[in-house]
N, C-alpha and C. Protein backbone atom coordinates (compact mmCIF):
# COMPACT_ATOMS: atom_id res chain seq x y z
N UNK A 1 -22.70 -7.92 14.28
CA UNK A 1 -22.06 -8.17 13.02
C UNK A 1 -22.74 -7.31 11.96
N UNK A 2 -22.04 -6.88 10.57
CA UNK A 2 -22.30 -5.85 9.82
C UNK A 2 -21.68 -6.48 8.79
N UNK A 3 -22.61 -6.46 7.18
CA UNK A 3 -22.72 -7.31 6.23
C UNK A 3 -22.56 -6.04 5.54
N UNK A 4 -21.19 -5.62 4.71
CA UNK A 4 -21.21 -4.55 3.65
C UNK A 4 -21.20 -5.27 2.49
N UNK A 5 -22.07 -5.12 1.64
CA UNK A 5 -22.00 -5.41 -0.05
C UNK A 5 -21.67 -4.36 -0.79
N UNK A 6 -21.04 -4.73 -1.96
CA UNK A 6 -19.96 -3.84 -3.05
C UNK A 6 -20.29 -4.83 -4.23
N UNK A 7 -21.14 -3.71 -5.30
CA UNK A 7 -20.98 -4.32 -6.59
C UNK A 7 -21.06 -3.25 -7.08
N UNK A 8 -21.00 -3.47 -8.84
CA UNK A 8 -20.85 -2.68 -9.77
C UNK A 8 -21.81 -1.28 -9.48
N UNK A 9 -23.06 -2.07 -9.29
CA UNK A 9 -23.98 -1.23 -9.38
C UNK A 9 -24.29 0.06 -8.36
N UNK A 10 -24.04 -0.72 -7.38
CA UNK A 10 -23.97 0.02 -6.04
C UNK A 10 -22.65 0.77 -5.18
N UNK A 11 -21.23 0.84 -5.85
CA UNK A 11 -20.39 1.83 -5.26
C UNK A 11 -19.15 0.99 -5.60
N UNK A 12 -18.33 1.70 -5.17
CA UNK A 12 -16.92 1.27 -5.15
C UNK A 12 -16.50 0.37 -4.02
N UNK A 13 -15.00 0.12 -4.04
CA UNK A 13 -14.38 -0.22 -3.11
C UNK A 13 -14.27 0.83 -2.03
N UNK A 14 -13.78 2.38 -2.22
CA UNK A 14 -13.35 3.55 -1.71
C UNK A 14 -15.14 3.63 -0.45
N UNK A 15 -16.24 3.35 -1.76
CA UNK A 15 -17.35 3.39 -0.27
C UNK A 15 -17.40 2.24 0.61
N UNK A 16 -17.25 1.30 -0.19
CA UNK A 16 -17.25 0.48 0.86
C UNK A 16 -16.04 0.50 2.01
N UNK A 17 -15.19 1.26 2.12
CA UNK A 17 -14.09 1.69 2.85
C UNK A 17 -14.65 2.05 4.03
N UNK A 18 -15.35 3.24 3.48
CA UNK A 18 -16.31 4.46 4.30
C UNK A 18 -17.07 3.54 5.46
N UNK A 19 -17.86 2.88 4.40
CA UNK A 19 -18.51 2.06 5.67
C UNK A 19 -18.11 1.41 6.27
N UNK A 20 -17.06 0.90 5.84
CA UNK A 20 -16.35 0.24 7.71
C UNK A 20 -15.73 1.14 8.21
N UNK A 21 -15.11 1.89 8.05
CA UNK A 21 -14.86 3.25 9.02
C UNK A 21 -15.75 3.49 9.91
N UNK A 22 -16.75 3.48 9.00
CA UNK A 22 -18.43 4.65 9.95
C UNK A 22 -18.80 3.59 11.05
N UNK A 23 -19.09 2.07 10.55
CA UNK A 23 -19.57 1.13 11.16
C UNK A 23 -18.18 0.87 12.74
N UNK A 24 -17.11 0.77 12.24
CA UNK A 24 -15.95 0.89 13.75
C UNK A 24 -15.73 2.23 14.28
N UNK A 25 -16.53 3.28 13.72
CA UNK A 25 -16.55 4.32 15.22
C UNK A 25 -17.66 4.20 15.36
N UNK A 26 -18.50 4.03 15.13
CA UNK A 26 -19.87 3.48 15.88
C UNK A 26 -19.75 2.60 16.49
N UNK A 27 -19.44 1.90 16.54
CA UNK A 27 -19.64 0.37 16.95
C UNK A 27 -18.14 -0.26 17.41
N UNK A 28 -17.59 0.09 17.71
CA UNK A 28 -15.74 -0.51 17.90
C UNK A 28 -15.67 -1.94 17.76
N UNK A 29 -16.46 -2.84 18.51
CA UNK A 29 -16.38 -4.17 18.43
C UNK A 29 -17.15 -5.06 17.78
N UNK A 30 -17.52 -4.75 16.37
CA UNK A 30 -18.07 -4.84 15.32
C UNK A 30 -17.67 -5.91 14.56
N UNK A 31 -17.97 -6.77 14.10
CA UNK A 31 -17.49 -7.63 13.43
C UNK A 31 -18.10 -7.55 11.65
N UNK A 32 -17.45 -7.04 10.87
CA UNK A 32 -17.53 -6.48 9.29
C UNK A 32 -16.83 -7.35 8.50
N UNK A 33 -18.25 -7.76 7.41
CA UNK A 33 -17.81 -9.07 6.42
C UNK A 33 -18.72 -8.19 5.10
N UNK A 34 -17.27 -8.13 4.49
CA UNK A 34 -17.94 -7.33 3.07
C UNK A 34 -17.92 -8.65 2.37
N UNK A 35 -18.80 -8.43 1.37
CA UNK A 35 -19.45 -9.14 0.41
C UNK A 35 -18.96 -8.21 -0.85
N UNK A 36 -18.03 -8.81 -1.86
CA UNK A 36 -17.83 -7.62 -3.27
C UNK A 36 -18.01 -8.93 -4.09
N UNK A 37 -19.24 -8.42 -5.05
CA UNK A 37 -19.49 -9.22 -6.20
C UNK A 37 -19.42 -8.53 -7.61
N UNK A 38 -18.28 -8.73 -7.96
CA UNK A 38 -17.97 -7.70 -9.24
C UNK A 38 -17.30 -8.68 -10.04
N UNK A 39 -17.26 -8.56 -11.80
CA UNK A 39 -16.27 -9.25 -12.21
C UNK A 39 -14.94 -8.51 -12.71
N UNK A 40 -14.60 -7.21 -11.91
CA UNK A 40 -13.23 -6.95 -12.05
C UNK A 40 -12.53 -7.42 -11.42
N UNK A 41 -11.00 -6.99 -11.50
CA UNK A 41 -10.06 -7.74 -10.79
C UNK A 41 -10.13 -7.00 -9.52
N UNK A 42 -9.26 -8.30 -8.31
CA UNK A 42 -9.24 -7.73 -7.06
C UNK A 42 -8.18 -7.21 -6.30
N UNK A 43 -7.57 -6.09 -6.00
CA UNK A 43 -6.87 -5.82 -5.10
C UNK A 43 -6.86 -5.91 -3.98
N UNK A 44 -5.80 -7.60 -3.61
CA UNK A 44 -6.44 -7.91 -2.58
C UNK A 44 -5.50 -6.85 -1.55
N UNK A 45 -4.87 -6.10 -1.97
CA UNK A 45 -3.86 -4.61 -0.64
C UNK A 45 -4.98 -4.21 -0.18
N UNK A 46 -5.62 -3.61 -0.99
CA UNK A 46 -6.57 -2.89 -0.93
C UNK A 46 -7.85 -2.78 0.31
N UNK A 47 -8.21 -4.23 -0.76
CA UNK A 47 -9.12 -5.17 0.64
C UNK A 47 -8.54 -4.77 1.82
N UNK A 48 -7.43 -5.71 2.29
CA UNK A 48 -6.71 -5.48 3.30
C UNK A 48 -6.41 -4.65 4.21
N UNK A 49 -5.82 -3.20 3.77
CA UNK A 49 -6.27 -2.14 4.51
C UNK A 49 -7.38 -1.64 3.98
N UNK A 50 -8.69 -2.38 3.97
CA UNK A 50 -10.10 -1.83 4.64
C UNK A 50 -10.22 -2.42 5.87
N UNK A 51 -9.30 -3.51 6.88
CA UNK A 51 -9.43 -4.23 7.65
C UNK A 51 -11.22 -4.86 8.00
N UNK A 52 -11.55 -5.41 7.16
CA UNK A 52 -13.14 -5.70 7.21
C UNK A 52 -12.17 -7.42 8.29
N UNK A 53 -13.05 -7.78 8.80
CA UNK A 53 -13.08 -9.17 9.76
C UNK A 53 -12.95 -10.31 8.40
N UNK A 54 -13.82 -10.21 7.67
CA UNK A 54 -14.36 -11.44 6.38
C UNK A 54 -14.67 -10.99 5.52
N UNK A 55 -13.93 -11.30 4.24
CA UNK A 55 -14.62 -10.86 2.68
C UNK A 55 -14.50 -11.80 1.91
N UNK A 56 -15.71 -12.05 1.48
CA UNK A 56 -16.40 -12.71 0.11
C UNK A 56 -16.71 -11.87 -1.28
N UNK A 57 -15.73 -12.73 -2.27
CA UNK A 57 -15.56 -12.09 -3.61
C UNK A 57 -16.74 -13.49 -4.28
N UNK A 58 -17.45 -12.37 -5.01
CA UNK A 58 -18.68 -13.55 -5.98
C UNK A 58 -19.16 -14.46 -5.00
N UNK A 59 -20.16 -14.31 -4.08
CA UNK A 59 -20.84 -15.06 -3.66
C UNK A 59 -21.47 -16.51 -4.22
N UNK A 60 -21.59 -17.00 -4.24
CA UNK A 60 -22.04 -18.13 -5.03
C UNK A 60 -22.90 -19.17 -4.18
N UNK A 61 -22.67 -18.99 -3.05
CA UNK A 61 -23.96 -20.00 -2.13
C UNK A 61 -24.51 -19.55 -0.93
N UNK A 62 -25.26 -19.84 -0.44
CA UNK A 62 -25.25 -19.43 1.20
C UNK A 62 -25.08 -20.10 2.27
N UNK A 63 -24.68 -21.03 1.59
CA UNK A 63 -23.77 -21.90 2.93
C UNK A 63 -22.05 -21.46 2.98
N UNK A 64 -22.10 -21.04 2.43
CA UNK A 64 -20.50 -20.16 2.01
C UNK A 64 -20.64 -19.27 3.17
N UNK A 65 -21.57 -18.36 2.91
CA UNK A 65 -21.95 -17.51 3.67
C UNK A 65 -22.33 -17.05 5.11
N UNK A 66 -23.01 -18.53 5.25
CA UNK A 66 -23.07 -18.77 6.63
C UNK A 66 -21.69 -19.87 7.25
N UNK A 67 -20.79 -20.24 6.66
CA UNK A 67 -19.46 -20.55 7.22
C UNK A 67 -18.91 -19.52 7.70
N UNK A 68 -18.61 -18.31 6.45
CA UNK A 68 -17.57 -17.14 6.87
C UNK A 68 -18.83 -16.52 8.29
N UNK A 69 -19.68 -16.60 8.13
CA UNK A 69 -20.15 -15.37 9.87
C UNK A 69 -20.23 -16.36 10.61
N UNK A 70 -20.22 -17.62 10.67
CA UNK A 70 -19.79 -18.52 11.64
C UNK A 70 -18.08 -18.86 12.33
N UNK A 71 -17.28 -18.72 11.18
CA UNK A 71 -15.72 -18.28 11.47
C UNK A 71 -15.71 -16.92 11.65
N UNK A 72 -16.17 -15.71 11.71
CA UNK A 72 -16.01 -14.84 11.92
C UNK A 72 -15.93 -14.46 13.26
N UNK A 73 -17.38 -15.04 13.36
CA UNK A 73 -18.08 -14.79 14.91
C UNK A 73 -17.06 -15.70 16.08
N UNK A 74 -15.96 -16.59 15.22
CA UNK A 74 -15.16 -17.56 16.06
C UNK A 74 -13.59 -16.58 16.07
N UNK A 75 -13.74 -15.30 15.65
CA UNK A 75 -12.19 -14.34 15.59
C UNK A 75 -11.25 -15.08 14.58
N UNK A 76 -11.80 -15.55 13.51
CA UNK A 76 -11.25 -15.81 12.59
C UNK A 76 -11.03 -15.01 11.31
N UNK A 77 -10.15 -14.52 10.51
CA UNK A 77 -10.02 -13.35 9.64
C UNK A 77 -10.67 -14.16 8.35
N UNK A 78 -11.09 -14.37 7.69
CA UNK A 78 -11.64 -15.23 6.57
C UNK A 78 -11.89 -14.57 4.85
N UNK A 79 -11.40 -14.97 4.21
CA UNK A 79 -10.58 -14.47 2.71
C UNK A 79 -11.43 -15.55 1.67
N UNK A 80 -12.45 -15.36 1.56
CA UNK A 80 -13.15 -16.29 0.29
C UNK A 80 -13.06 -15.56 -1.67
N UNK A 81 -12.26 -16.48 -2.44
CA UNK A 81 -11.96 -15.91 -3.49
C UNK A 81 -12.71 -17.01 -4.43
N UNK A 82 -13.32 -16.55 -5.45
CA UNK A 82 -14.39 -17.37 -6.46
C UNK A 82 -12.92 -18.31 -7.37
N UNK A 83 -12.37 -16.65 -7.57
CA UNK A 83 -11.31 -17.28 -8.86
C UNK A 83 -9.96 -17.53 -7.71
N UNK A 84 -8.92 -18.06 -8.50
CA UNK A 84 -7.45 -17.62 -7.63
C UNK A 84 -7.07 -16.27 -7.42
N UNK A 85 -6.40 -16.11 -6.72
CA UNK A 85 -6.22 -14.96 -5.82
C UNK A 85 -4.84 -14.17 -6.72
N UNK A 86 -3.88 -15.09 -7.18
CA UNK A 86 -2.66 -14.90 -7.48
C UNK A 86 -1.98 -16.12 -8.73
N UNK A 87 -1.33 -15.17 -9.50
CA UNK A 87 -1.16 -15.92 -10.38
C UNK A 87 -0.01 -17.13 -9.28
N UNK A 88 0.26 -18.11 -10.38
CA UNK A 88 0.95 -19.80 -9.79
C UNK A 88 2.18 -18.89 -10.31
N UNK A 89 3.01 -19.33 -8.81
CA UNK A 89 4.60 -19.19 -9.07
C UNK A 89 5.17 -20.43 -9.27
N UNK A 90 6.31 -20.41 -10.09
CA UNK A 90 7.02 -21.69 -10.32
C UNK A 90 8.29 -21.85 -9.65
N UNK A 91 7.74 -22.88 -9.30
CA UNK A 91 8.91 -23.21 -7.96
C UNK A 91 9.97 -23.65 -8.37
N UNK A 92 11.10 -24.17 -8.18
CA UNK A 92 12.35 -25.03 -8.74
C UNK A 92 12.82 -25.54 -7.68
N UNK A 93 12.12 -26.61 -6.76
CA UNK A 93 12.77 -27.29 -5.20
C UNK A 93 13.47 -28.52 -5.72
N UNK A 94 14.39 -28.75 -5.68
CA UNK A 94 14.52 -30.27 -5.50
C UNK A 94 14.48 -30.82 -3.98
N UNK A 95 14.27 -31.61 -3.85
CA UNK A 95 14.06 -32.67 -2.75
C UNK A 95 15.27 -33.72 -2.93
N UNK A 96 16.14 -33.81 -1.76
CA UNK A 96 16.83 -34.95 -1.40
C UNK A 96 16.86 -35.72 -0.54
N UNK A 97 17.01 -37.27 -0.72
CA UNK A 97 17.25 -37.60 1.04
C UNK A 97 18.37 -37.56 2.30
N UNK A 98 19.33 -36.69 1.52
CA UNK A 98 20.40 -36.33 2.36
C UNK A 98 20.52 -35.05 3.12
N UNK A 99 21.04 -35.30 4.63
CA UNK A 99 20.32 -33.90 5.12
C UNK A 99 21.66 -32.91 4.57
């Protein structure tokens, strides 16, 4: 398993790209859980095709932490977001009891 971190200070999204690239031809069966702690907004496309296994936005504990490489390590894809992910859509369902 391979722990990429991404913050302000230390690179972009675009490197942290790189390194899972570099890390799955090295390694093919690699299991990659980026860590991005930034307070900009997130593109989660983006994320997405970096195909990382697990990403954590704003870390905030380490039991967080040790869940996602515990679901990871179980082939689970795992998406931890501090804030919401997406703004609330408004629904308009009604519900009846007639089929």
């Amino acid at each position: 398993m391979a722990i990429v971190g991404k913050n302000l200070q230390n690179g972009t999204l675009d490197q942290a790209g790189e390194s899972i690239r570099l890390l799955r031809s090295l390694f093919p069966d690699v299991k990659v859980v980026l860590v991005a702690d930034s307070n900009e907004s997130v593109d989660v496309q983006r994320v997405l095709a970096l195909s990382p296994d697990a990403c954590i936005f704003s870390l905030s504990s380490r039991d967080t932490l040790i869940k996602v490489l515990e679901l990871t390590l179980m082939d689970q894809r795992v998406f931890v977001f501090a804030k919401p992910a997406a703004t609330t859509v408004k629904h308009d369902i009604e519900f009846s009891d007639s089929p």
